[in-house]
PDB file of N, CA and C in Angstrom:
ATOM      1  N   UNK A   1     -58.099  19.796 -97.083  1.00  0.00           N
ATOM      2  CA  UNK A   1     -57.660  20.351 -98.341  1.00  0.00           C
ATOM      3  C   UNK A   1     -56.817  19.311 -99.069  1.00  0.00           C
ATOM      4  N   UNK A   2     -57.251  18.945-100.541  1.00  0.00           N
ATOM      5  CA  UNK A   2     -56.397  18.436-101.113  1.00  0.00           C
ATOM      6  C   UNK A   2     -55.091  18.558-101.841  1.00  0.00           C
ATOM      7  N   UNK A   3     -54.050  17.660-101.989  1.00  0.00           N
ATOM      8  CA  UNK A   3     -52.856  17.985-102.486  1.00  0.00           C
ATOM      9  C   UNK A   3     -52.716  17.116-103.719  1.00  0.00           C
ATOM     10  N   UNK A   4     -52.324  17.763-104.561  1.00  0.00           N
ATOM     11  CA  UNK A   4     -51.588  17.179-106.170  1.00  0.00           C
ATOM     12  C   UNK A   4     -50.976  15.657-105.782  1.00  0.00           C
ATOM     13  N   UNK A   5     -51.255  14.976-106.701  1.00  0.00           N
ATOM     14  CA  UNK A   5     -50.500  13.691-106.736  1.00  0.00           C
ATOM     15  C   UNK A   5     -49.180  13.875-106.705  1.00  0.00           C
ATOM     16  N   UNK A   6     -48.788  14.533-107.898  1.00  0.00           N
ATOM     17  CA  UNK A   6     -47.526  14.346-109.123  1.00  0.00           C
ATOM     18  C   UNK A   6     -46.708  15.956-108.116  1.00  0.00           C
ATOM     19  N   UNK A   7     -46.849  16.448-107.871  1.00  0.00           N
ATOM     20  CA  UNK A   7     -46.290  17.712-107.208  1.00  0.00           C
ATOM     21  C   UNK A   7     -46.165  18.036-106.024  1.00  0.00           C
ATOM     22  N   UNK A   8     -47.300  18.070-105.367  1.00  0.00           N
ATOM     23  CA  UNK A   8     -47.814  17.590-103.578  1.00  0.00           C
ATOM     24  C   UNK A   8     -48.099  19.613-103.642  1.00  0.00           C
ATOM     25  N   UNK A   9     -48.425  20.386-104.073  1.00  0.00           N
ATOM     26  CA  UNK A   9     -48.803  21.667-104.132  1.00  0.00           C
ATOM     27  C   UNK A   9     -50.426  21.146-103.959  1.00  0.00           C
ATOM     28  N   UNK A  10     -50.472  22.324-102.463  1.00  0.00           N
ATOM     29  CA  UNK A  10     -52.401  22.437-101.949  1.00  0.00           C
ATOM     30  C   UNK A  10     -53.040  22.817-103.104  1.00  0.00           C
ATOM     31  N   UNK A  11     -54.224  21.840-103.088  1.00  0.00           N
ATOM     32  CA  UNK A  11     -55.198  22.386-104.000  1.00  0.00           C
ATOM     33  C   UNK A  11     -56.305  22.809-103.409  1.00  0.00           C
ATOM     34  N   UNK A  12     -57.405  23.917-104.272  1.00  0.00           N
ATOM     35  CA  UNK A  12     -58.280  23.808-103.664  1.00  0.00           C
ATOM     36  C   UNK A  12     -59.621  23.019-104.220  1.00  0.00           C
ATOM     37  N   UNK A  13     -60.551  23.066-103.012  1.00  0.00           N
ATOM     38  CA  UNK A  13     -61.381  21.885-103.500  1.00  0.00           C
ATOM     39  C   UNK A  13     -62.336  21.793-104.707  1.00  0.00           C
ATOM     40  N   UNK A  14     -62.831  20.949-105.291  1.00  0.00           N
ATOM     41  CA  UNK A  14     -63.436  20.901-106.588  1.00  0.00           C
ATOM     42  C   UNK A  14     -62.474  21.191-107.955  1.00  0.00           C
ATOM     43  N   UNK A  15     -61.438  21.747-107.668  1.00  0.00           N
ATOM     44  CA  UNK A  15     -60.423  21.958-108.893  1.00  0.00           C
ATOM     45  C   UNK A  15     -60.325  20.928-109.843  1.00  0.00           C
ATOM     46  N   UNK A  16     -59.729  20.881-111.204  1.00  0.00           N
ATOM     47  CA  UNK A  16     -59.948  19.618-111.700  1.00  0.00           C
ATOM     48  C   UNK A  16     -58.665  19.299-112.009  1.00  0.00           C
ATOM     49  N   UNK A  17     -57.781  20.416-112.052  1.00  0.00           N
ATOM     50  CA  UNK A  17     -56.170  20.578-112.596  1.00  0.00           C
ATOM     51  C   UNK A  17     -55.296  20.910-111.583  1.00  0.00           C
ATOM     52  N   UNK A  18     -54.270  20.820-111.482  1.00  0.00           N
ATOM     53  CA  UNK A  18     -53.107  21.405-110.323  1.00  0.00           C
ATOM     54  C   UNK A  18     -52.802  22.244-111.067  1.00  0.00           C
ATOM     55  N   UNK A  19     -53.168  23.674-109.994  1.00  0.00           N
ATOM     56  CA  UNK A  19     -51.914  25.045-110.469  1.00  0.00           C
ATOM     57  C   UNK A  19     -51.225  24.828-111.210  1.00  0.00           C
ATOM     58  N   UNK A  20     -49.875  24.046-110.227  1.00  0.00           N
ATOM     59  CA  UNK A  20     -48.499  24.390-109.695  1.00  0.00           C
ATOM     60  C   UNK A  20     -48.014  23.518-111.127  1.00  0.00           C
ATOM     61  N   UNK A  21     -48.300  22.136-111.714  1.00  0.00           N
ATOM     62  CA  UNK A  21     -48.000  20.945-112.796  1.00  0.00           C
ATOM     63  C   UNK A  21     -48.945  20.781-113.897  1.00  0.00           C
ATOM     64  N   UNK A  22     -50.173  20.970-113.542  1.00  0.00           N
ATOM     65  CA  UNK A  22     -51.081  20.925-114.474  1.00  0.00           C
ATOM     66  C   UNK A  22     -51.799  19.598-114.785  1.00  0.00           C
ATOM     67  N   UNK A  23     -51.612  18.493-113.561  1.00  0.00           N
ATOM     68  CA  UNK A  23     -51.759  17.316-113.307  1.00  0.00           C
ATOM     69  C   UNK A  23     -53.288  17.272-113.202  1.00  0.00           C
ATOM     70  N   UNK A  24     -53.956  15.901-113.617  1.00  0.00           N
ATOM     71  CA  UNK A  24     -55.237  15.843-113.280  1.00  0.00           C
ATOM     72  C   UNK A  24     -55.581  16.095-111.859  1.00  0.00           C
ATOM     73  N   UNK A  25     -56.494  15.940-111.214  1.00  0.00           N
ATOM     74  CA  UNK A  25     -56.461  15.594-109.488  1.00  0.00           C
ATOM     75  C   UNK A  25     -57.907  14.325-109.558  1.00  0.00           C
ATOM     76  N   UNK A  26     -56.727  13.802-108.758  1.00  0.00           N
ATOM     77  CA  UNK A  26     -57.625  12.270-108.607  1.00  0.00           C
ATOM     78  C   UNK A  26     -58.079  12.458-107.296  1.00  0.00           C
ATOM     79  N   UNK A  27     -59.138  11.680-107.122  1.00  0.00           N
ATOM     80  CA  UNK A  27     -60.272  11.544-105.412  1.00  0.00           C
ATOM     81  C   UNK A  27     -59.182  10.559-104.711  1.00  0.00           C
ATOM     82  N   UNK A  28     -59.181  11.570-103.804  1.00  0.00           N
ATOM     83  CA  UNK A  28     -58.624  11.141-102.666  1.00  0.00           C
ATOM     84  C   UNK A  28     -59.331  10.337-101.486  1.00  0.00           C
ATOM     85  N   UNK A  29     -58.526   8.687-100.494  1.00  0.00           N
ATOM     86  CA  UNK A  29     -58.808   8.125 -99.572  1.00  0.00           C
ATOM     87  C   UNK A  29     -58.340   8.219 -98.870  1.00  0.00           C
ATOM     88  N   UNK A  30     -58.776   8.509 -97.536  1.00  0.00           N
ATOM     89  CA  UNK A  30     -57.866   8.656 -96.419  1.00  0.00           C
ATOM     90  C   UNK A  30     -58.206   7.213 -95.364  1.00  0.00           C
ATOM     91  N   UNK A  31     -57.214   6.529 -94.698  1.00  0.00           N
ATOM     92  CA  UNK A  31     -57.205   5.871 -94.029  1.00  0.00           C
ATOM     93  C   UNK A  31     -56.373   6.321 -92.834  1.00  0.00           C
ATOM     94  N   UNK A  32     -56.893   5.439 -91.874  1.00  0.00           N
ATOM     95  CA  UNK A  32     -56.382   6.030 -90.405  1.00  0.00           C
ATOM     96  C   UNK A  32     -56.050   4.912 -89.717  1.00  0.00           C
ATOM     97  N   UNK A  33     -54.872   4.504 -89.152  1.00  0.00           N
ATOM     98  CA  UNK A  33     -54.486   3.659 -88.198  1.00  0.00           C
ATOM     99  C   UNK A  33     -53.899   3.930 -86.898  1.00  0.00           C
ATOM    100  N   UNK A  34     -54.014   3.332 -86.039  1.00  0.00           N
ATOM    101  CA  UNK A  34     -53.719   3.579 -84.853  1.00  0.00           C
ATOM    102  C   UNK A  34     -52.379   2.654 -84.478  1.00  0.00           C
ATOM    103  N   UNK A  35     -50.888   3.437 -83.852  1.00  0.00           N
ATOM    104  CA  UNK A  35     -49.633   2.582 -84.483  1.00  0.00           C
ATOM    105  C   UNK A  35     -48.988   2.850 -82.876  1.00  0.00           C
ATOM    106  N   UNK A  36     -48.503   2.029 -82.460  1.00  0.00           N
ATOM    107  CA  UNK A  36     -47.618   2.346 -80.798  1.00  0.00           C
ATOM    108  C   UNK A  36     -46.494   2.950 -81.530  1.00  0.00           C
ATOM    109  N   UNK A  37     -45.989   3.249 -80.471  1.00  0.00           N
ATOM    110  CA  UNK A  37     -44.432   4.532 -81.021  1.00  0.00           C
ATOM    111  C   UNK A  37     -43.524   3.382 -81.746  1.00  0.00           C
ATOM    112  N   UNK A  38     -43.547   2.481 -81.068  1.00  0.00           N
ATOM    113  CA  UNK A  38     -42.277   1.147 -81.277  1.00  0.00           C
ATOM    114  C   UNK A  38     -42.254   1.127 -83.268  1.00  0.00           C
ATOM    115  N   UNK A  39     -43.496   0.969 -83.399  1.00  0.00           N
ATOM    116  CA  UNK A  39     -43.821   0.136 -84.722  1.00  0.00           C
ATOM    117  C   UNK A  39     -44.113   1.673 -85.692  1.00  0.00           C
ATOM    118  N   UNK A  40     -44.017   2.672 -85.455  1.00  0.00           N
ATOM    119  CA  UNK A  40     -44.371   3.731 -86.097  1.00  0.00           C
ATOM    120  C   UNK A  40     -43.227   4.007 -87.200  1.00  0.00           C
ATOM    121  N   UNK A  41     -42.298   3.815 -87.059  1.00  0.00           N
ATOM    122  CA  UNK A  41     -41.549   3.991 -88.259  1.00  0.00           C
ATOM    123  C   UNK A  41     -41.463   2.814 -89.464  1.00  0.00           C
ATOM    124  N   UNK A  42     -41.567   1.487 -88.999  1.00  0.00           N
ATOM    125  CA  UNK A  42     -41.909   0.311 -89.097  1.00  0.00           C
ATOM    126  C   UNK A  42     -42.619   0.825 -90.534  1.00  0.00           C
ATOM    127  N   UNK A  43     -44.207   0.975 -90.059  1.00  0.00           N
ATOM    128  CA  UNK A  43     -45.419   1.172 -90.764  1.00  0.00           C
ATOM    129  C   UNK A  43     -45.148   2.685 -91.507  1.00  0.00           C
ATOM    130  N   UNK A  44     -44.867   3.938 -91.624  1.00  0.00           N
ATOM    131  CA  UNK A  44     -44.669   4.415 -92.562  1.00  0.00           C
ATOM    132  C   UNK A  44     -43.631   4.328 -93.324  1.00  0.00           C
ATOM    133  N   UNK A  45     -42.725   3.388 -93.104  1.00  0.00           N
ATOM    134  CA  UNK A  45     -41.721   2.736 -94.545  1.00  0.00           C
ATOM    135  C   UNK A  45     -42.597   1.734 -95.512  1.00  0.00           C
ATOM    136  N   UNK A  46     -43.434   0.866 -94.576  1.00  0.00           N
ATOM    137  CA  UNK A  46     -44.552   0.106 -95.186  1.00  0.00           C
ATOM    138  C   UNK A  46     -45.469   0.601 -96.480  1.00  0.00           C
ATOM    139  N   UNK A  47     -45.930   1.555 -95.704  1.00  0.00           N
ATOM    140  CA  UNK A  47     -46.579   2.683 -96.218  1.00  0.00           C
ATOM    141  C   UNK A  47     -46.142   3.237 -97.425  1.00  0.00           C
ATOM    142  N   UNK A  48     -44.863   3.562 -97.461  1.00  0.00           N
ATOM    143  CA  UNK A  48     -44.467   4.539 -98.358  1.00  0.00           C
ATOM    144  C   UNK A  48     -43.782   3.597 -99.593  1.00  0.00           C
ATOM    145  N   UNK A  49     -43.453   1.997 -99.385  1.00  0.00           N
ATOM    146  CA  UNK A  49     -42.755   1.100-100.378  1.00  0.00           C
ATOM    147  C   UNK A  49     -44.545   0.710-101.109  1.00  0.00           C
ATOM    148  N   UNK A  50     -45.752   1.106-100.464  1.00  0.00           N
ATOM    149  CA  UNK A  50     -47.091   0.633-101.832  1.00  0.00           C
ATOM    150  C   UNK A  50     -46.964   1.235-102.749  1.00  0.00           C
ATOM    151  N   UNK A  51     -45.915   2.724-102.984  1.00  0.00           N
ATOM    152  CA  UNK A  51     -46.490   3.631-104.233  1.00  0.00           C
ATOM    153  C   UNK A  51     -47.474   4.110-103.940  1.00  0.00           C
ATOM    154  N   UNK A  52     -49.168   4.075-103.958  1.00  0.00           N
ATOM    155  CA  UNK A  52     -49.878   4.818-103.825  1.00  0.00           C
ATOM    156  C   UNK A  52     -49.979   5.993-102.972  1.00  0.00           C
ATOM    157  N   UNK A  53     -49.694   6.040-102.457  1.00  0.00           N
ATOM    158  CA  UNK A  53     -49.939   7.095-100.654  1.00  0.00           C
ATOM    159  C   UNK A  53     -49.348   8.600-101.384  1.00  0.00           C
ATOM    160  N   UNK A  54     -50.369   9.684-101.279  1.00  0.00           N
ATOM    161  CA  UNK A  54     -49.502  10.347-101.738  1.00  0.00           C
ATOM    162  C   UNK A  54     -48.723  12.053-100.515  1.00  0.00           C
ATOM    163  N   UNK A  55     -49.686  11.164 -99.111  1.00  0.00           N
ATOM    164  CA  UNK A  55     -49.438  12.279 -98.459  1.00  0.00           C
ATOM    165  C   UNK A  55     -49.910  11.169 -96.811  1.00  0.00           C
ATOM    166  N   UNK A  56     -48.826  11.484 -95.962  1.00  0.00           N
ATOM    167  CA  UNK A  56     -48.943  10.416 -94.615  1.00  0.00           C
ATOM    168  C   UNK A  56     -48.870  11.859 -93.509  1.00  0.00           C
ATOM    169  N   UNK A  57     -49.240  11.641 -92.740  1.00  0.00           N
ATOM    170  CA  UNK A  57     -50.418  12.547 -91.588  1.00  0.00           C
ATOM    171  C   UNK A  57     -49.390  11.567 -89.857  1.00  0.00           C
ATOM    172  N   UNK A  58     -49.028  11.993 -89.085  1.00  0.00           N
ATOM    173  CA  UNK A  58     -49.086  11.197 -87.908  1.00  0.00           C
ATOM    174  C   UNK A  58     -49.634  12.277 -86.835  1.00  0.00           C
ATOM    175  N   UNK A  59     -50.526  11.865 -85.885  1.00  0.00           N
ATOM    176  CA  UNK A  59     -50.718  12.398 -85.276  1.00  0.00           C
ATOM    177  C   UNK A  59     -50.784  11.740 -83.444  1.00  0.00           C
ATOM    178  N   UNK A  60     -51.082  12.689 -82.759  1.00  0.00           N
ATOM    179  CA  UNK A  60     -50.904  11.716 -81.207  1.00  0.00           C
ATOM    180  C   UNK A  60     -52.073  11.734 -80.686  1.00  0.00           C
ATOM    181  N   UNK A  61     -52.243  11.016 -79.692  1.00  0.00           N
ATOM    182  CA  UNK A  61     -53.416  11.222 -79.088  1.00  0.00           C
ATOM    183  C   UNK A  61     -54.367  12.340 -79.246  1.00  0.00           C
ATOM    184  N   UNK A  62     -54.254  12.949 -78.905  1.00  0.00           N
ATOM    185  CA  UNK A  62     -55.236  13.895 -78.789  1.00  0.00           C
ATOM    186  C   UNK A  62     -55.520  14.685 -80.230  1.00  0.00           C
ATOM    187  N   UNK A  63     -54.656  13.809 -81.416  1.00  0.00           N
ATOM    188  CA  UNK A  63     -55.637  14.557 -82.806  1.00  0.00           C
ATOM    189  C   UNK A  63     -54.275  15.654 -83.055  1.00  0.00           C
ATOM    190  N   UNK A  64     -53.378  15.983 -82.486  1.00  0.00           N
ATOM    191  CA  UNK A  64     -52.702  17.101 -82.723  1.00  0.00           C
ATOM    192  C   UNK A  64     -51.651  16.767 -83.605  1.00  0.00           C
ATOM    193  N   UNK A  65     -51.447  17.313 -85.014  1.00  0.00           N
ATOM    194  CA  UNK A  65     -50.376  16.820 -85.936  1.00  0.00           C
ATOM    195  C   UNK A  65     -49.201  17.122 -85.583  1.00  0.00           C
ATOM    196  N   UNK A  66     -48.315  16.158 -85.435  1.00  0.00           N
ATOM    197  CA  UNK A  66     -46.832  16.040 -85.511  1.00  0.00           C
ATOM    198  C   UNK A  66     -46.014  16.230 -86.742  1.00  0.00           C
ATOM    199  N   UNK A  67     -46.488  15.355 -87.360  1.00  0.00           N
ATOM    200  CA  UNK A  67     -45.422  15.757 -89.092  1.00  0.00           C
ATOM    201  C   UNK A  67     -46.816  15.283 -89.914  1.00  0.00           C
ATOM    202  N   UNK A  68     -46.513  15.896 -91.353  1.00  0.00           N
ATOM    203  CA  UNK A  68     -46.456  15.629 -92.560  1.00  0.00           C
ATOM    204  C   UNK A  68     -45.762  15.121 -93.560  1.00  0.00           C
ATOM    205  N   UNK A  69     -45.709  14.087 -94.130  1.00  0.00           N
ATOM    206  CA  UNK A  69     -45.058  13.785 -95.048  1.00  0.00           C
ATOM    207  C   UNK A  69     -45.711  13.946 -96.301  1.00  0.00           C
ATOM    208  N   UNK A  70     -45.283  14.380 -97.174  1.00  0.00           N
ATOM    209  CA  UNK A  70     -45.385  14.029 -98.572  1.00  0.00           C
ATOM    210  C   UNK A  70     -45.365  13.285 -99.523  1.00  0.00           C
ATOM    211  N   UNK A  71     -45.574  12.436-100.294  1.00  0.00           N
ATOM    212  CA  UNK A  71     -45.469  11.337-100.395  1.00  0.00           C
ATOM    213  C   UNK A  71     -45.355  11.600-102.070  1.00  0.00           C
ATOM    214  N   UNK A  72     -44.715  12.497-102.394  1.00  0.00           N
ATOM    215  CA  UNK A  72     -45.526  12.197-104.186  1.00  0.00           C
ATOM    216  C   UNK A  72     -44.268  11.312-104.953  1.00  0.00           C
ATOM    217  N   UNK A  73     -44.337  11.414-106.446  1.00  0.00           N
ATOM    218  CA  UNK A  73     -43.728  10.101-107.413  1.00  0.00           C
ATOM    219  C   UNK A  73     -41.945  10.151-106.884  1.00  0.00           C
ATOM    220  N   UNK A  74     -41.951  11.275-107.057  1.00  0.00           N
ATOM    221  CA  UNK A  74     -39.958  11.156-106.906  1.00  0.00           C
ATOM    222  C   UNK A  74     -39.258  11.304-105.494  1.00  0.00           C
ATOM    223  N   UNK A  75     -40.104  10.963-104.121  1.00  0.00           N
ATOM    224  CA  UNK A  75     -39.558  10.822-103.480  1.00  0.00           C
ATOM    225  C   UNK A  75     -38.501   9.215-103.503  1.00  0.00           C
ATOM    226  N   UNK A  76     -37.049  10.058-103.135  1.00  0.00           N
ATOM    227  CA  UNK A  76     -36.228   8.513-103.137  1.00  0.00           C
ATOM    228  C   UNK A  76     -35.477   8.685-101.009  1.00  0.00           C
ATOM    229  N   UNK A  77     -34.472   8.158-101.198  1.00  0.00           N
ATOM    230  CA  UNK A  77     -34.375   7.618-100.112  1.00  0.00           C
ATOM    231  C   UNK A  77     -33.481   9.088-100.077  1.00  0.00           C
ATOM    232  N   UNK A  78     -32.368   9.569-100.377  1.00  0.00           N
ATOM    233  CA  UNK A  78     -32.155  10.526 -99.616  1.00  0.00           C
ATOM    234  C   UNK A  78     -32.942  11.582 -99.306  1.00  0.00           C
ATOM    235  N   UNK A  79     -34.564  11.672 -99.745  1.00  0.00           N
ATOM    236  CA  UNK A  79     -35.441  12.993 -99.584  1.00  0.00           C
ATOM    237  C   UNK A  79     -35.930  12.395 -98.332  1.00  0.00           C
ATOM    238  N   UNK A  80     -35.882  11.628 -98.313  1.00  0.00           N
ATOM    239  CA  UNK A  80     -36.679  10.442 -97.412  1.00  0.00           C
ATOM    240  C   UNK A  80     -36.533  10.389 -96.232  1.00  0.00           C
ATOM    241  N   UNK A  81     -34.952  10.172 -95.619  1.00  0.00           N
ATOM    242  CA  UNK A  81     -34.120   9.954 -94.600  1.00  0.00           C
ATOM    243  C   UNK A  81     -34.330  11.505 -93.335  1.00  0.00           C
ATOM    244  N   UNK A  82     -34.794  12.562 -93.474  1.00  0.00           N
ATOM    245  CA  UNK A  82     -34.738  13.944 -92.714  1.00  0.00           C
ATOM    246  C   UNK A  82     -36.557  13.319 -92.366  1.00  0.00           C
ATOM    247  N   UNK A  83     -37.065  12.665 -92.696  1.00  0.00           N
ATOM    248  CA  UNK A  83     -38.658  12.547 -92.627  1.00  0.00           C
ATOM    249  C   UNK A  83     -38.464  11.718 -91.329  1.00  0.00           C
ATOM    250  N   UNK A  84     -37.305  10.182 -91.378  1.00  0.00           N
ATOM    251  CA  UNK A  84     -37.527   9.309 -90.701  1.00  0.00           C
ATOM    252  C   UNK A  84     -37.060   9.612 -89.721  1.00  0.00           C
ATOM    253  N   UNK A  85     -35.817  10.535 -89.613  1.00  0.00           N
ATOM    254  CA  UNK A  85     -34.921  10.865 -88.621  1.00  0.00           C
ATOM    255  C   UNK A  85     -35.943  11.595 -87.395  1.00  0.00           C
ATOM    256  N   UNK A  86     -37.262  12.702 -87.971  1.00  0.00           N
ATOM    257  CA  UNK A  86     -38.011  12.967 -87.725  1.00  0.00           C
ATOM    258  C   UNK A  86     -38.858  12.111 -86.708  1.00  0.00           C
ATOM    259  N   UNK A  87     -39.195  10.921 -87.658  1.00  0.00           N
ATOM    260  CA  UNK A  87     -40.367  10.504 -86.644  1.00  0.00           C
ATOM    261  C   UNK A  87     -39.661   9.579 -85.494  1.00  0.00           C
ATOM    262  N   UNK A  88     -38.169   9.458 -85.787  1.00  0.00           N
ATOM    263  CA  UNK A  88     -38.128   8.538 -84.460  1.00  0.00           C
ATOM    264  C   UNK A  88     -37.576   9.347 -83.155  1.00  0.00           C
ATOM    265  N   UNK A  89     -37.663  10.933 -83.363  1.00  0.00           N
ATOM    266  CA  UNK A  89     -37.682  11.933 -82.311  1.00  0.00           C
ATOM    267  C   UNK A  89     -39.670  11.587 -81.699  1.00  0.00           C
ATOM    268  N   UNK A  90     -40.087  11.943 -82.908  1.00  0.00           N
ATOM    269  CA  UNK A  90     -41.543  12.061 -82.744  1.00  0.00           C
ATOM    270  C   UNK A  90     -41.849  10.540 -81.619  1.00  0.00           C
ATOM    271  N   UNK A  91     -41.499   9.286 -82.507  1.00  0.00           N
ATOM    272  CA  UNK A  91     -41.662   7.747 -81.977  1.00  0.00           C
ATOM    273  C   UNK A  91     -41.151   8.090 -80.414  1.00  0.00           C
ATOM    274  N   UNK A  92     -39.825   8.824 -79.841  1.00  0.00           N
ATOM    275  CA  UNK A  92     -39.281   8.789 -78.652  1.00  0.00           C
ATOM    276  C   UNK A  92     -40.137   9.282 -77.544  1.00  0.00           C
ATOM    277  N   UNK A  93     -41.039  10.164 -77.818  1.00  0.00           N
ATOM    278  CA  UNK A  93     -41.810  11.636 -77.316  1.00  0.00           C
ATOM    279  C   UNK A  93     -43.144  11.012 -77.109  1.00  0.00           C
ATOM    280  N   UNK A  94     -43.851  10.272 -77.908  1.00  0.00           N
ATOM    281  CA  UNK A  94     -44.950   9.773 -77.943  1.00  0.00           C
ATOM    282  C   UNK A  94     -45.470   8.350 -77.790  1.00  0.00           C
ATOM    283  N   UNK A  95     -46.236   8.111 -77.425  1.00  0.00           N
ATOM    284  CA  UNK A  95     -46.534   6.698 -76.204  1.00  0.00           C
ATOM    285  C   UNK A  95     -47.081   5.821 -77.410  1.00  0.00           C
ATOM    286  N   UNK A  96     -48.493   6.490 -78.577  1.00  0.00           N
ATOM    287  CA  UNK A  96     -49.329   5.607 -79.339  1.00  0.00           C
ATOM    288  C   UNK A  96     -49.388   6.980 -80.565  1.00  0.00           C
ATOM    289  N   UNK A  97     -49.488   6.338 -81.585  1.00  0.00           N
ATOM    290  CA  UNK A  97     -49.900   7.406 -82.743  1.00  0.00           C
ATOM    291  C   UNK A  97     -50.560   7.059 -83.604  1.00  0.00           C
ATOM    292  N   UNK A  98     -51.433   8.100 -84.208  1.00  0.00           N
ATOM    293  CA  UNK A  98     -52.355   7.851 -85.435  1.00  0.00           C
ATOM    294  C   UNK A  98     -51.636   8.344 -86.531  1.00  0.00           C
ATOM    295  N   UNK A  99     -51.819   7.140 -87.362  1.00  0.00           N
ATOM    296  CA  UNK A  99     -51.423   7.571 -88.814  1.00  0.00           C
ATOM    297  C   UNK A  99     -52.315   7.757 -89.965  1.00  0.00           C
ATOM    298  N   UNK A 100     -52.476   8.786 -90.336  1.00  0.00           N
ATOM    299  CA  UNK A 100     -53.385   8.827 -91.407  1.00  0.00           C
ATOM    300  C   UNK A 100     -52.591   9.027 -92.408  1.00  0.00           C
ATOM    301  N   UNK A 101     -53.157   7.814 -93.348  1.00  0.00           N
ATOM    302  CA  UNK A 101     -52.511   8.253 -95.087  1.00  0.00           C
ATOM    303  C   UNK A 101     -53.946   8.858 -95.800  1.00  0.00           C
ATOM    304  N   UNK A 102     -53.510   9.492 -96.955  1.00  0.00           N
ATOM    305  CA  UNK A 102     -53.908   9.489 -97.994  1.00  0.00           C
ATOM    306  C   UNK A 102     -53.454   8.828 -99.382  1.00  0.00           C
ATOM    307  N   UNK A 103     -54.593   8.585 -99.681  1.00  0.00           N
ATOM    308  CA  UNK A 103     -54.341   7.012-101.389  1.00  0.00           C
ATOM    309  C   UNK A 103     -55.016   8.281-102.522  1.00  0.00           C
ATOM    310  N   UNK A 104     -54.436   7.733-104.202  1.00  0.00           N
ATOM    311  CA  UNK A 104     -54.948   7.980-105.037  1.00  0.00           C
ATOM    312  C   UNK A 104     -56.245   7.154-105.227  1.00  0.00           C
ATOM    313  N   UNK A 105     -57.083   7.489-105.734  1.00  0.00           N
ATOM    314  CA  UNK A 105     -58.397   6.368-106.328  1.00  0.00           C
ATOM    315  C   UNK A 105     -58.039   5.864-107.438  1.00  0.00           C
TER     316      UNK A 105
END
């Protein structure tokens, strides 16, 4: 299911507008990397300083989601900081993780 750029409110599919803002909805890319716990926070700060990304996914081995992040225009660093604090419980707990982002087109 896709999410709004500009808002991060679920959309559903084929829509052309967001509910929630009234934002276009752009085609979404998802990419997937495979990240050891060490370097996992590392790479979604990486991640999140391109601008594009508008929604980051980590998951563990076995496919099972751990967090969501959100990623849309006005995240700043204090929205930011409860996400990271997050994954380096998640980073402590878990051996290797997949990260999937999603990009605007």
């Amino acid at each position: 299911m896709p999410y709004c750029w500009k808002c991060g409110a679920k959309l559903k599919e084929g829509e052309g507008f967001c509910y929630a803002c009234g934002a276009p909805v752009a085609g979404v890319v998802k990419e997937e990397f495979s990240v050891s716990a060490d370097n996992l926070i590392k790479k979604v700060k990486e991640l999140l300083h391109e601008g594009n990304v508008t929604r980051i996914i980590v998951k563990d081995e076995r496919g099972k989601v751990l967090l969501e992040i959100p990623a849309t225009i006005g995240i700043i660093g204090v929205v930011l900081a409860p996400w990271l604090a997050a994954l380096g419980v998640i980073a402590a707990l878990a051996t290797n993780c997949r990260v999937v982002v999603e990009r605007r087109e």
